[in-house]
Protein backbone atom coordinates (compact mmCIF):
# COMPACT_ATOMS: atom_id res chain seq x y z
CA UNK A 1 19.94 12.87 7.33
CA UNK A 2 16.73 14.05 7.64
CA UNK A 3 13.62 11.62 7.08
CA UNK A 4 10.05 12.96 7.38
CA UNK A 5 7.30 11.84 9.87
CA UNK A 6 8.62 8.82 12.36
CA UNK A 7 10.17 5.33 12.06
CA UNK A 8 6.66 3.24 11.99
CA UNK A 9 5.12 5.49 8.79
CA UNK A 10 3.93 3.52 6.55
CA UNK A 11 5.50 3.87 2.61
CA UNK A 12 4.40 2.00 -0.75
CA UNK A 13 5.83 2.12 -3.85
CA UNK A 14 6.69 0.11 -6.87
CA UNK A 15 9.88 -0.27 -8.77
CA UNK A 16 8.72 0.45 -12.66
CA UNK A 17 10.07 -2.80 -13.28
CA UNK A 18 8.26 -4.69 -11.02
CA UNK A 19 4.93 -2.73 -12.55
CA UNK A 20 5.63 -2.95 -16.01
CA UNK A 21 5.88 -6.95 -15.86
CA UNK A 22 2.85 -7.17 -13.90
CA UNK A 23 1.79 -4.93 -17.01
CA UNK A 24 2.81 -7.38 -19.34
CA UNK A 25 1.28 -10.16 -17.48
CA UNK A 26 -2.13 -8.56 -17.47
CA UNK A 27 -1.81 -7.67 -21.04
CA UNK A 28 -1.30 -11.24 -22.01
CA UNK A 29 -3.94 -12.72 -19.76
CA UNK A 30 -7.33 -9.91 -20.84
CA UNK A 31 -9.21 -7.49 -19.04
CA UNK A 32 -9.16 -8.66 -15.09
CA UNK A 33 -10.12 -5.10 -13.30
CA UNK A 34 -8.79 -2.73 -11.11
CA UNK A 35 -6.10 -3.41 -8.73
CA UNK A 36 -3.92 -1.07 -6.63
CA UNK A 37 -0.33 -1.46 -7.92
CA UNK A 38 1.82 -0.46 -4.86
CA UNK A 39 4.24 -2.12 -2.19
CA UNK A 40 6.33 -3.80 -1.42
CA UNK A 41 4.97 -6.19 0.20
CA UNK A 42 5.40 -7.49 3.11
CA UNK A 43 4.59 -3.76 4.22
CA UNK A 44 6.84 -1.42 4.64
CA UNK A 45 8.21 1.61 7.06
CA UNK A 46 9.86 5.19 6.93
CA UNK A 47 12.67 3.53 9.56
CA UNK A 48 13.08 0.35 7.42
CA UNK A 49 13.27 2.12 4.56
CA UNK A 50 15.82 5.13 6.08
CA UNK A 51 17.71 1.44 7.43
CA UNK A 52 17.50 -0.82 3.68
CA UNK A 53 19.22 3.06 2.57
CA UNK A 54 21.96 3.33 4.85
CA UNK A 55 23.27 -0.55 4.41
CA UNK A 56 22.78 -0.27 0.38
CA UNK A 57 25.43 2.60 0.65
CA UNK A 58 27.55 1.34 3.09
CA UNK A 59 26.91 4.76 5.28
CA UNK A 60 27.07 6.00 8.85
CA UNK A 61 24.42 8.30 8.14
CA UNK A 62 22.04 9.32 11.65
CA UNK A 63 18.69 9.73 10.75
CA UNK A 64 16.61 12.90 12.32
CA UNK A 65 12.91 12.36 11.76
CA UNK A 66 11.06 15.72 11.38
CA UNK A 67 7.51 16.00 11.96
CA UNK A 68 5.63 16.49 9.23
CA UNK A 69 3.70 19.68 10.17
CA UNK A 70 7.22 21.37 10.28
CA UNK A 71 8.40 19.94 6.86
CA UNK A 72 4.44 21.68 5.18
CA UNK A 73 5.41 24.88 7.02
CA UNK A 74 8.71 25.09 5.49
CA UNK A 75 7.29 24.49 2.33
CA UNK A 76 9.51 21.48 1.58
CA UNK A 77 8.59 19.84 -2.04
CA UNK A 78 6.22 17.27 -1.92
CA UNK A 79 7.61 14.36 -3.42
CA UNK A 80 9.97 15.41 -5.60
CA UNK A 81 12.20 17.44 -3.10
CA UNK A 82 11.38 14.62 -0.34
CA UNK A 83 10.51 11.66 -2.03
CA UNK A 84 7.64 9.29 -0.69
CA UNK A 85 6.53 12.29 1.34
CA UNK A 86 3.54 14.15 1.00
CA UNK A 87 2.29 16.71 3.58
CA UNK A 88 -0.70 15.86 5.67
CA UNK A 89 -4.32 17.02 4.89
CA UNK A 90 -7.58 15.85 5.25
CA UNK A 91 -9.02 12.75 2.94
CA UNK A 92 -4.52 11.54 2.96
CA UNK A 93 -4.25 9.80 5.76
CA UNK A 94 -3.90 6.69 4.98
CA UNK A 95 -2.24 7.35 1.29
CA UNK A 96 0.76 5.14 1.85
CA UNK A 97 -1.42 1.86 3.30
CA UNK A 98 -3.59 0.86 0.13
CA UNK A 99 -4.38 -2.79 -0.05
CA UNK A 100 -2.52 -4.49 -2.86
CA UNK A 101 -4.23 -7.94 -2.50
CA UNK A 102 -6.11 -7.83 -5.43
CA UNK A 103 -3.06 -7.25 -7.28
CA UNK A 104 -0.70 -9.76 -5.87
CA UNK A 105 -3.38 -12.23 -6.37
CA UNK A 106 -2.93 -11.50 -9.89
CA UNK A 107 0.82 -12.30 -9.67
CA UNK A 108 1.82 -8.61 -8.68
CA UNK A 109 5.47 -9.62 -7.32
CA UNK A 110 8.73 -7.41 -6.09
CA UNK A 111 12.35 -7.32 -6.05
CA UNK A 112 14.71 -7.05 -3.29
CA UNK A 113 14.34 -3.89 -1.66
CA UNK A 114 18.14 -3.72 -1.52
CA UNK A 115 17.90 -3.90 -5.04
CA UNK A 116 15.22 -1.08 -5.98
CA UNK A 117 17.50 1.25 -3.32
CA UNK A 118 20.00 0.68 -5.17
CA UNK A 119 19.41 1.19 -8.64
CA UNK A 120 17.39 4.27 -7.57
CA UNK A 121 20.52 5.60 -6.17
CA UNK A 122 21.95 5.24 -9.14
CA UNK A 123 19.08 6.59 -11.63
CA UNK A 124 18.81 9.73 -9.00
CA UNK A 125 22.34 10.41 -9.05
CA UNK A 126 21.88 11.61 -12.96
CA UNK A 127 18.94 13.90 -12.77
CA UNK A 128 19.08 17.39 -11.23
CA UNK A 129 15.94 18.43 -8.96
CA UNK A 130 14.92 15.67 -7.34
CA UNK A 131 15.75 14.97 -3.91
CA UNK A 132 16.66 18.11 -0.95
CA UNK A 133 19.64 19.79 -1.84
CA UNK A 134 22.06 19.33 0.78
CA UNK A 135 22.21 23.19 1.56
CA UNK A 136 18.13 22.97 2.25
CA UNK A 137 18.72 20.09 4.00
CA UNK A 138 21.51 21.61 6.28
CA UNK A 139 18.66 24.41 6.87
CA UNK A 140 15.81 22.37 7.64
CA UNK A 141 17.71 20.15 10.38
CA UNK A 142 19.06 23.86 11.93
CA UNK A 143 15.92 25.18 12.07
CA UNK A 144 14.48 21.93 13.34
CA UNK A 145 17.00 21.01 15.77
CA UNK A 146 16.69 24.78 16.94
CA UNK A 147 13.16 25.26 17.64
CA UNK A 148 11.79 26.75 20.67
């Protein structure tokens, strides 16, 4: 299975459940300011992630971790055809590490991982076009696996 970047990247993101009662919350208690909505918390990597995947669905998957130079020369999808990927340029660095105190101190909170992987699965199994068709991903790992 191909992953992008290596084991240690960092990731964030929020199940829309998890954001919509924090929504709610902040609706009921007034205006409190701008927070960074984002997680889970504690933080979270491309390996853990890739790991929390393969144990929801019970698979023997191997992961190959492509660079992510390789992945923006190929012109793989940002996001959409490789979710919680984006290609590298300047100013994005550090896109998948903001700081989500403010909104956990504002009773931000998050499900089981295991949980958001697996309804995900489930949700992404009924929509067409998102994720890397498993003919594209066939090609990227060939052309990966066979570079000079």
């Amino acid at each position: 299975m191909l992953v992008p970047g290596h084991p240690e990247r960092p990731v964030q993101f929020v199940d829309v459940r998890d954001l919509a009662g924090f929504l709610l919350l902040v609706a009921e208690r007034g205006p409190g300011g701008p927070v960074t909505t984002t997680g889970p918390v504690p933080a979270l990597t491309m390996g853990a992630l890739a790991d929390a995947c393969r144990a929801v669905t019970r698979s023997d998957a191997t992961f190959t971790y492509v660079d992510e130079a390789f992945l923006a020369e190929h012109e793989v999808g940002e996001w959409m055809e490789l979710p919680l990927w984006v290609a590298p340029k300047p100013g994005w660095e550090r896109f998948l590490e903001a700081d989500v105190s403010r909104a956990l101190a504002a009773g931000l909170a998050f499900r089981p991982l295991a949980e958001t992987v697996h309804d995900t699965l489930a949700l992404a199994q009924t929509v067409e076009g998102v994720g890397l068709a498993p003919e594209r991903e066939a090609e990227l790992l060939r052309a990966w696996h066979g570079r000079a």
